[in-house]
Protein backbone atom coordinates (compact mmCIF):
# COMPACT_ATOMS: atom_id res chain seq x y z
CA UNK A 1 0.00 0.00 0.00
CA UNK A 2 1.48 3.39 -0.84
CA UNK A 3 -1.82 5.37 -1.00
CA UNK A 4 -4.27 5.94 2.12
CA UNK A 5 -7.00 6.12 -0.20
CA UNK A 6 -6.20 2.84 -1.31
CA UNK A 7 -9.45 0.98 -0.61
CA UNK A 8 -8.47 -1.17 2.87
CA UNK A 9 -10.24 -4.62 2.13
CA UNK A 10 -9.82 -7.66 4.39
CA UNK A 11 -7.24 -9.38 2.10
CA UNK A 12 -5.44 -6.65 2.07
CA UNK A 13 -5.61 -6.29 6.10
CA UNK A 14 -4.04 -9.50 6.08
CA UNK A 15 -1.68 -9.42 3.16
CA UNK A 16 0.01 -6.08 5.28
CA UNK A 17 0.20 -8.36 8.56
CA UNK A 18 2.00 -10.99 6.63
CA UNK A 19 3.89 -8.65 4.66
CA UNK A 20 5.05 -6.99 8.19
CA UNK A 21 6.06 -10.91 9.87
CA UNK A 22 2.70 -10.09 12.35
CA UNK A 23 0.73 -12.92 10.64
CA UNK A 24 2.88 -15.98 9.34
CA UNK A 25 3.18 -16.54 5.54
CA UNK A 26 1.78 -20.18 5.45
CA UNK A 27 -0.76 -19.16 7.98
CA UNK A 28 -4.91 -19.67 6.81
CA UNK A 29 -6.00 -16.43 8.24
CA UNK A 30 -9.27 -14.82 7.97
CA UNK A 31 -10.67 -10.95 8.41
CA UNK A 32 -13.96 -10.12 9.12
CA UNK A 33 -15.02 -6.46 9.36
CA UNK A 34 -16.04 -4.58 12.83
CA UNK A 35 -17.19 -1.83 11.35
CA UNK A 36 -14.98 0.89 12.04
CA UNK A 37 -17.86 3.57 12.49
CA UNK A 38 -17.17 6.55 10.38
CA UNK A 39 -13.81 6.81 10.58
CA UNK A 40 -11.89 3.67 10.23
CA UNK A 41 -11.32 0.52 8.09
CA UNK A 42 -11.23 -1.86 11.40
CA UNK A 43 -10.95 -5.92 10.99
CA UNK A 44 -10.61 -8.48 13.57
CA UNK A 45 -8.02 -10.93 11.50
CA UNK A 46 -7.61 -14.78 13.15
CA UNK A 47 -5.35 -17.43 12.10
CA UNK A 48 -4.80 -20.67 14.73
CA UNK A 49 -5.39 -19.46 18.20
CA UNK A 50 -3.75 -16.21 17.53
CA UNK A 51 -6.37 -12.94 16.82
CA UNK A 52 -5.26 -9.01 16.02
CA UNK A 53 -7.79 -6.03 15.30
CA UNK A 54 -6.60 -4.22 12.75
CA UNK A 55 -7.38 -0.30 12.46
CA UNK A 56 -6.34 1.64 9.24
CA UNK A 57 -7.90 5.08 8.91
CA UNK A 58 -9.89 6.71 6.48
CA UNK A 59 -8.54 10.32 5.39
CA UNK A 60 -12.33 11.24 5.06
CA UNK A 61 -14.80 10.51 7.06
CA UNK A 62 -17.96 8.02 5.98
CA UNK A 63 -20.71 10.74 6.61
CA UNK A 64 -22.72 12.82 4.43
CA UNK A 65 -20.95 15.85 5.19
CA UNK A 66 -16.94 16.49 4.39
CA UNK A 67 -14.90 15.74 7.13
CA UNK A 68 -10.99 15.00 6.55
CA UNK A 69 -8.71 14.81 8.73
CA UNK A 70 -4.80 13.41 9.54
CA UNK A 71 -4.38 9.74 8.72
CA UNK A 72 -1.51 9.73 11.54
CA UNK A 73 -3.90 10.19 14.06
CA UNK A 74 -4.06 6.30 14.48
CA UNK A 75 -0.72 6.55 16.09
CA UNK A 76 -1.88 9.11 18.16
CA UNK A 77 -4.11 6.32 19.48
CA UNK A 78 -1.62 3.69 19.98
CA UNK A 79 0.56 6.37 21.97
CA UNK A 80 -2.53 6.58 23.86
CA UNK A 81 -3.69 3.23 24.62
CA UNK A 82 0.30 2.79 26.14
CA UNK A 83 -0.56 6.12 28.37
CA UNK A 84 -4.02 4.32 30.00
CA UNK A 85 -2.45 0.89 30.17
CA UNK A 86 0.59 2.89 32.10
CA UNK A 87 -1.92 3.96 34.59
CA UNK A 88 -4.27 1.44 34.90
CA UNK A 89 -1.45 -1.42 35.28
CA UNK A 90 0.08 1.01 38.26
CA UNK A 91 -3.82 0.97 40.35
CA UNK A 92 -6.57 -1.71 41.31
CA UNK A 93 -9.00 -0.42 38.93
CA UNK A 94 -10.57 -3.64 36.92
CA UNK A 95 -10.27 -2.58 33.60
CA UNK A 96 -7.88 -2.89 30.88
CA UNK A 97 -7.00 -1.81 27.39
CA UNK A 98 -6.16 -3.34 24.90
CA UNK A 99 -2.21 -4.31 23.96
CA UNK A 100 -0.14 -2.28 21.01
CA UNK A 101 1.33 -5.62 19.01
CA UNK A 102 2.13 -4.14 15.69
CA UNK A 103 2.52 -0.37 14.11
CA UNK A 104 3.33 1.00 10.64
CA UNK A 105 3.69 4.13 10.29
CA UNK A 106 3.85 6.28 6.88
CA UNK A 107 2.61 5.70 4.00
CA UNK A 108 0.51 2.91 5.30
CA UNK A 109 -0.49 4.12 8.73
CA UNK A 110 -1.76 0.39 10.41
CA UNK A 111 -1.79 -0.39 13.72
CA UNK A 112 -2.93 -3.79 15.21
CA UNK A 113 -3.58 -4.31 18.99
CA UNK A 114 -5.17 -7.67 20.69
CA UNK A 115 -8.47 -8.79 20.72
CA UNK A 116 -10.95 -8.25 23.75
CA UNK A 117 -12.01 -11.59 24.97
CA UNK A 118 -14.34 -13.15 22.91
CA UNK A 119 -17.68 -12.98 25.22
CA UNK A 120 -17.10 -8.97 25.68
CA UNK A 121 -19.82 -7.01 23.87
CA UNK A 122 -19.89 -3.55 23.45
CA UNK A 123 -21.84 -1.80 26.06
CA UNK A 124 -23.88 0.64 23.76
CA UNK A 125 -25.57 -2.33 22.77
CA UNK A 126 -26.88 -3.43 26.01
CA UNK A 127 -28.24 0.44 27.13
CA UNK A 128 -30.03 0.42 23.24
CA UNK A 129 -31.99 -2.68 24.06
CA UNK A 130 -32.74 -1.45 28.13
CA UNK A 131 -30.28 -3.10 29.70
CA UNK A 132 -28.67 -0.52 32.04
CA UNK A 133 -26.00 -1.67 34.29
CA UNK A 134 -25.36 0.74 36.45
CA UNK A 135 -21.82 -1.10 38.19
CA UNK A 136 -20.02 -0.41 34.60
CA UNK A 137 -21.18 2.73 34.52
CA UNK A 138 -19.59 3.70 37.82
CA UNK A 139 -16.67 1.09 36.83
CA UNK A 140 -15.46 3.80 33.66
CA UNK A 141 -16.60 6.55 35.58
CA UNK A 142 -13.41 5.77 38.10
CA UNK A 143 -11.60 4.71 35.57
CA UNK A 144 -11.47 7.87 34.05
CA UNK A 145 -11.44 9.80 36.72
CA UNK A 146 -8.30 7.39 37.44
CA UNK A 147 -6.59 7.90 34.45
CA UNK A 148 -7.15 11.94 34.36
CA UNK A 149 -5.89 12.28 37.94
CA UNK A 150 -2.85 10.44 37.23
CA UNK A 151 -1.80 11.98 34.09
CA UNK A 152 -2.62 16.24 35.10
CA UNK A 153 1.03 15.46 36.72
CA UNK A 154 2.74 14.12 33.96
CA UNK A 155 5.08 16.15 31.70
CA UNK A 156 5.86 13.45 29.66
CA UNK A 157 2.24 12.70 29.00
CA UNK A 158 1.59 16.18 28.60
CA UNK A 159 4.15 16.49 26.18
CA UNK A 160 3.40 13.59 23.60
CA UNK A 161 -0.08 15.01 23.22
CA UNK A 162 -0.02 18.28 23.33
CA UNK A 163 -1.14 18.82 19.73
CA UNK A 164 -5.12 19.52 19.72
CA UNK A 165 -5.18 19.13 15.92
CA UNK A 166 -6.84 15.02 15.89
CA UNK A 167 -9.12 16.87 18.88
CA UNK A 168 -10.10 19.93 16.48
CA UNK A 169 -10.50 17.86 13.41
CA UNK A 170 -12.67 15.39 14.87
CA UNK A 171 -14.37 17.04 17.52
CA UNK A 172 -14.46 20.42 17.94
CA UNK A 173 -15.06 21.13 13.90
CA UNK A 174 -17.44 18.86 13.14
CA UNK A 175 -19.59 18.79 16.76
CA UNK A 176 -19.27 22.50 17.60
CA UNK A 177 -18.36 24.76 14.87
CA UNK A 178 -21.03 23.05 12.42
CA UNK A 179 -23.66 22.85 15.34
CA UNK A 180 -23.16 26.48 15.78
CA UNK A 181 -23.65 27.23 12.23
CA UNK A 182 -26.72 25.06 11.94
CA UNK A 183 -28.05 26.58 15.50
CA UNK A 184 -27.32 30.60 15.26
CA UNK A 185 -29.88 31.51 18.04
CA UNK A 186 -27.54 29.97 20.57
CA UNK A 187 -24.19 30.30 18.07
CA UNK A 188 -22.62 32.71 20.16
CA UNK A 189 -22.86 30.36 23.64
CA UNK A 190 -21.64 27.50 21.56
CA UNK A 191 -18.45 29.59 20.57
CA UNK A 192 -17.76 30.84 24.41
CA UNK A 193 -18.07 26.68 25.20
CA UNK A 194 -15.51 25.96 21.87
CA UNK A 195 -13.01 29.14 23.56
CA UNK A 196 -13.00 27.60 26.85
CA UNK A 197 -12.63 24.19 25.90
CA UNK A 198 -9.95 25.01 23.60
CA UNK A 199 -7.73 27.09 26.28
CA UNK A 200 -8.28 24.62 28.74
CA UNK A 201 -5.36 22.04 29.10
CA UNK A 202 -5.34 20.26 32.25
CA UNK A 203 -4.96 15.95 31.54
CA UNK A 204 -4.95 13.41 29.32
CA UNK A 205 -8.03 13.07 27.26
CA UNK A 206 -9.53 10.33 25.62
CA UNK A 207 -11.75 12.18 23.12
CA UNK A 208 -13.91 9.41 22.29
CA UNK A 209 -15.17 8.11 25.93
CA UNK A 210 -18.45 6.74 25.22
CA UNK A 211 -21.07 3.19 25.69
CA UNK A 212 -19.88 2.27 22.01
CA UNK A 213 -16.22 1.92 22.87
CA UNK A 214 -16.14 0.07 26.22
CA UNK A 215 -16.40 -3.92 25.79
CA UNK A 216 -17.96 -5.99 29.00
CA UNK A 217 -17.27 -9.65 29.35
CA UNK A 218 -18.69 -11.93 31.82
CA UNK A 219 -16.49 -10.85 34.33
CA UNK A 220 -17.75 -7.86 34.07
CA UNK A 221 -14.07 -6.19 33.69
CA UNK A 222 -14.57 -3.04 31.01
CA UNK A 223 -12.41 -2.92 27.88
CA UNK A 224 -11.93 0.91 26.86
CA UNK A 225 -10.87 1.21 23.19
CA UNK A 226 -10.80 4.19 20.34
CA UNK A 227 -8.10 6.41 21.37
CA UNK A 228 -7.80 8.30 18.22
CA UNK A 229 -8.82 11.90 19.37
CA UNK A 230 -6.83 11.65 22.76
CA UNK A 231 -5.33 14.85 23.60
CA UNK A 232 -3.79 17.05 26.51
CA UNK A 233 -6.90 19.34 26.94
CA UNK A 234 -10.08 19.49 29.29
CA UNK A 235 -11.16 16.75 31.32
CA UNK A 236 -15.07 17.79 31.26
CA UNK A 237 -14.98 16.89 26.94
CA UNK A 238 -14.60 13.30 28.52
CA UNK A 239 -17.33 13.10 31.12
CA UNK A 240 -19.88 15.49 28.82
CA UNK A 241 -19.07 13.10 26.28
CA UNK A 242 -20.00 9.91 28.33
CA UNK A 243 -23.11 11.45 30.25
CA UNK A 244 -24.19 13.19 26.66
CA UNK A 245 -24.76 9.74 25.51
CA UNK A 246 -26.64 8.16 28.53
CA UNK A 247 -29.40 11.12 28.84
CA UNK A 248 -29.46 10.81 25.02
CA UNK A 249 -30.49 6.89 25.63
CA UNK A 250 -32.62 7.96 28.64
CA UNK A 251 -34.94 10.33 26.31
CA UNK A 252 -34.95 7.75 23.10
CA UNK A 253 -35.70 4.77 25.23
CA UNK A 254 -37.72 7.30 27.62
CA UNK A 255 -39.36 4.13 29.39
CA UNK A 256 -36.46 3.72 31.06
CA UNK A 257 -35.06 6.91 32.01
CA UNK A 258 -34.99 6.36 35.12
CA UNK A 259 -32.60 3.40 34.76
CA UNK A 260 -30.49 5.95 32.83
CA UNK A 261 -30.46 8.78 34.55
CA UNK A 262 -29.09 6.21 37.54
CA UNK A 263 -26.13 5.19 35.60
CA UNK A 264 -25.19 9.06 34.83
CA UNK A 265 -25.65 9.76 38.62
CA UNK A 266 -23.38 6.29 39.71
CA UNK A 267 -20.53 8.02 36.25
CA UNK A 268 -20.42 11.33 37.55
CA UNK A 269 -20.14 10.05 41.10
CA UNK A 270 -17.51 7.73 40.55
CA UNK A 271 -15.20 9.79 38.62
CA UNK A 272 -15.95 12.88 41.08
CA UNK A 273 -14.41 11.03 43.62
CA UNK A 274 -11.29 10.09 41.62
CA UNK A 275 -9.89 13.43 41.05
CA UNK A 276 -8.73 16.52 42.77
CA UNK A 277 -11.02 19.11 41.22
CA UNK A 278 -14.43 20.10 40.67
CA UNK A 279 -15.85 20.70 36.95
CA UNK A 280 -19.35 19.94 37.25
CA UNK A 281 -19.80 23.21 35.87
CA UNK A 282 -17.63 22.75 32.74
CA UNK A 283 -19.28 19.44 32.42
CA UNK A 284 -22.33 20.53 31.84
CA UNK A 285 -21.68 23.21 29.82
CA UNK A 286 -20.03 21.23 27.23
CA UNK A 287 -23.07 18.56 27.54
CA UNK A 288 -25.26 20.88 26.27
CA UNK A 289 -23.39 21.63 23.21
CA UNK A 290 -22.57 17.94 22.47
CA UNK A 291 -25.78 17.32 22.79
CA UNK A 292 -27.39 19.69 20.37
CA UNK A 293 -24.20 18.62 18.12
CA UNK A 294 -25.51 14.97 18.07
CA UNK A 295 -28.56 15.89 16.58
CA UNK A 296 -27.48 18.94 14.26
CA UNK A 297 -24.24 18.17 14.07
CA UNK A 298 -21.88 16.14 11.26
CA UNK A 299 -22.25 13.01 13.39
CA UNK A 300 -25.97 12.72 14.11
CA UNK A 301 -26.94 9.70 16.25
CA UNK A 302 -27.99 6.68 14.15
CA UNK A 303 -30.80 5.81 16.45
CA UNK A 304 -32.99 8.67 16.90
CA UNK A 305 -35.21 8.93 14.13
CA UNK A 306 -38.62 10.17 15.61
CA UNK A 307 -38.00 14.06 15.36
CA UNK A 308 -40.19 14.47 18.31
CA UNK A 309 -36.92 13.09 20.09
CA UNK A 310 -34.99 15.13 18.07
CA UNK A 311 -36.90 18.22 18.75
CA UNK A 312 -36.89 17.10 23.30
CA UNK A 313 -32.92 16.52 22.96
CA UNK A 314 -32.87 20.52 21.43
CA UNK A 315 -34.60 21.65 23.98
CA UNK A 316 -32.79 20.24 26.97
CA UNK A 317 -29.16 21.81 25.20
CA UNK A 318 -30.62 25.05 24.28
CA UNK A 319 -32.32 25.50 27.64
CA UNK A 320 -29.19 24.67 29.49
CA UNK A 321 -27.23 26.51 26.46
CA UNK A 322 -29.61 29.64 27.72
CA UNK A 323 -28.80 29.25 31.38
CA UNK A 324 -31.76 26.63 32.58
CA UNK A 325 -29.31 24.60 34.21
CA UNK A 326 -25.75 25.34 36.04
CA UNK A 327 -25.44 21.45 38.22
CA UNK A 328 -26.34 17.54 36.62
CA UNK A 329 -29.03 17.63 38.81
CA UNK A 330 -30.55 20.55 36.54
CA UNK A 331 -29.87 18.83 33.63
CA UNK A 332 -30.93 15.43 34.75
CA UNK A 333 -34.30 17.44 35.53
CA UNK A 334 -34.70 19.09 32.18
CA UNK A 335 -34.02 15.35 30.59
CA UNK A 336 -36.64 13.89 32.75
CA UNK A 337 -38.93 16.80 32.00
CA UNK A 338 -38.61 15.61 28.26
CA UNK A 339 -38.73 11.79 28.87
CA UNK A 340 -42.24 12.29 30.91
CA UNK A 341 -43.61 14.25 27.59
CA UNK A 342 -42.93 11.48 24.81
């Protein structure tokens, strides 16, 4: 491969493993795909008892709108994914990530890490059918709060990822900026949110922290994956991003709010209690504007289709984007507010 726009198929997955001595020449391996979401060619390749998940990146995003960015931000992940495995290997917090086995860097831009064990499923797909376990979410709440503690006092950390471009690119462009455009009665409180996030630089952050990237097994022990858009930034883009998605469930599945609102409670709790500062704040303010940027924004969530759920999730982020909420408990009332009306 000499060109990232070189169509990634599962042969070829395998034909670079082999190529690279990852994947033995003789060996009868077989790729199936993962589905890397929008931005990523990701197979799970297998040959004997030996598996690899194999992530190459797409230079444009699959969406309906244009979104580029950096191809090199996979190894922006796999420096990331050494920086949680760091911490979490140095406490007694049951979760892991998984292991960096193989990277190639320009033109081809591959990395392959280990497989999650085979009975862990993601945990997005438990909350979308109801099933809302409130232990995991308090397990990656403390994880992250673990992981962001540890790192504010890192200079080495701070140093590897100090660039905010992958963060910009993938994030801040397509989630704020466009939501902005899209949303100009409440543009100019989206901007103040995109200034302070911006200027704020305080730990490592994962970028991507949400149900569809942590894998349960039966032990219950959480894989956390997708590091792609980790960054030395603000710590409240991490738990906005994880509680966005949970009140976002609890007003599409609006049966069970209750259920959800519980797990963003046992998060927020968790994590609060992990670190040495308070952002509830911050947190909120950016969960509003993620939010709104789910529904209006490049990156829509697949799942809610009635607009009448469309139309509650604007009016919890505006409200709170207008001042109607300060604390999660304001929040969590506005959600409920719009779960009781569907």
């Amino acid at each position: 491969m000499t060109d990232q726009a070189t169509e990634f198929t599962p042969e070829a997955a395998i034909a670079h493993l082999q190529a690279q001595g990852v994947v033995p020449a003789d060996a009868d391996a077989t790729a199936r795909s993962l589905g890397g979401g929008v931005s990523n060619h990701v197979y799970q390749v297998t040959w004997d008892d030996d598996c690899l998940v194999v992530k190459r990146p797409l230079p444009n995003l699959a969406v309906e709108d244009d979104w580029p960015a950096d191809v090199d931000r996979v190894h922006n992940e796999a420096d990331a994914i050494r920086a949680y495995d760091t911490v979490l290997r140095e406490t007694s917090v049951a979760a892991r990530v998984p292991r960096v086995v193989h990277e190639t860097r320009d033109p081809d831009h591959v990395v392959a890490i280990e497989c999650a064990p085979a009975d862990a499923e993601m945990w997005k797909t438990d909350l979308l059918a109801g099933r809302v376990d409130a232990g995991v979410a308090a397990t990656v709440g403390e994880v992250l709060g673990v992981v962001h503690d540890a790192t504010a006092t890192d200079d080495d950390v701070r140093e590897r990822f100090a660039s905010k471009r992958p963060f910009d690119q993938l994030r801040v462009d397509p989630y704020h900026r466009t939501t902005a455009e899209r949303n100009p009665d409440v543009a100019d409180a989206i901007h103040d949110e995109i200034d302070r996030l911006m200027d704020t630089s305080r730990a490592l952050v994962h970028g991507d922290y949400s149900p569809k990237n942590v894998l349960v097994g039966r032990d219950s022990v959480p894989w956390i994956l997708d590091f792609e858009v980790a960054h030395w930034g603000d710590p409240a883009f991490d738990t906005a991003f994880m509680l966005n998605h949970l009140f976002i469930k609890s007003i599409y599945n609006h049966g069970k709010h209750a259920a959800y609102a519980d797990a963003a409670d046992r998060f927020w709790t968790a994590y609060d209690r992990a670190v040495d500062w308070d952002i509830e704040r911050e947190t909120v303010a950016e969960l509003a504007v993620l939010m709104l940027a789910r529904v209006d924004g490049k990156s829509p969530v697949e799942y809610v289709e009635r607009e009448a759920v469309a139309e509650a999730l604007r009016r919890v982020a505006k409200r709170t984007l207008r001042g109607d909420a300060d604390t999660l408990d304001d929040f969590a009332a506005l959600a409920r507010e719009e779960a009781e009306a569907l």
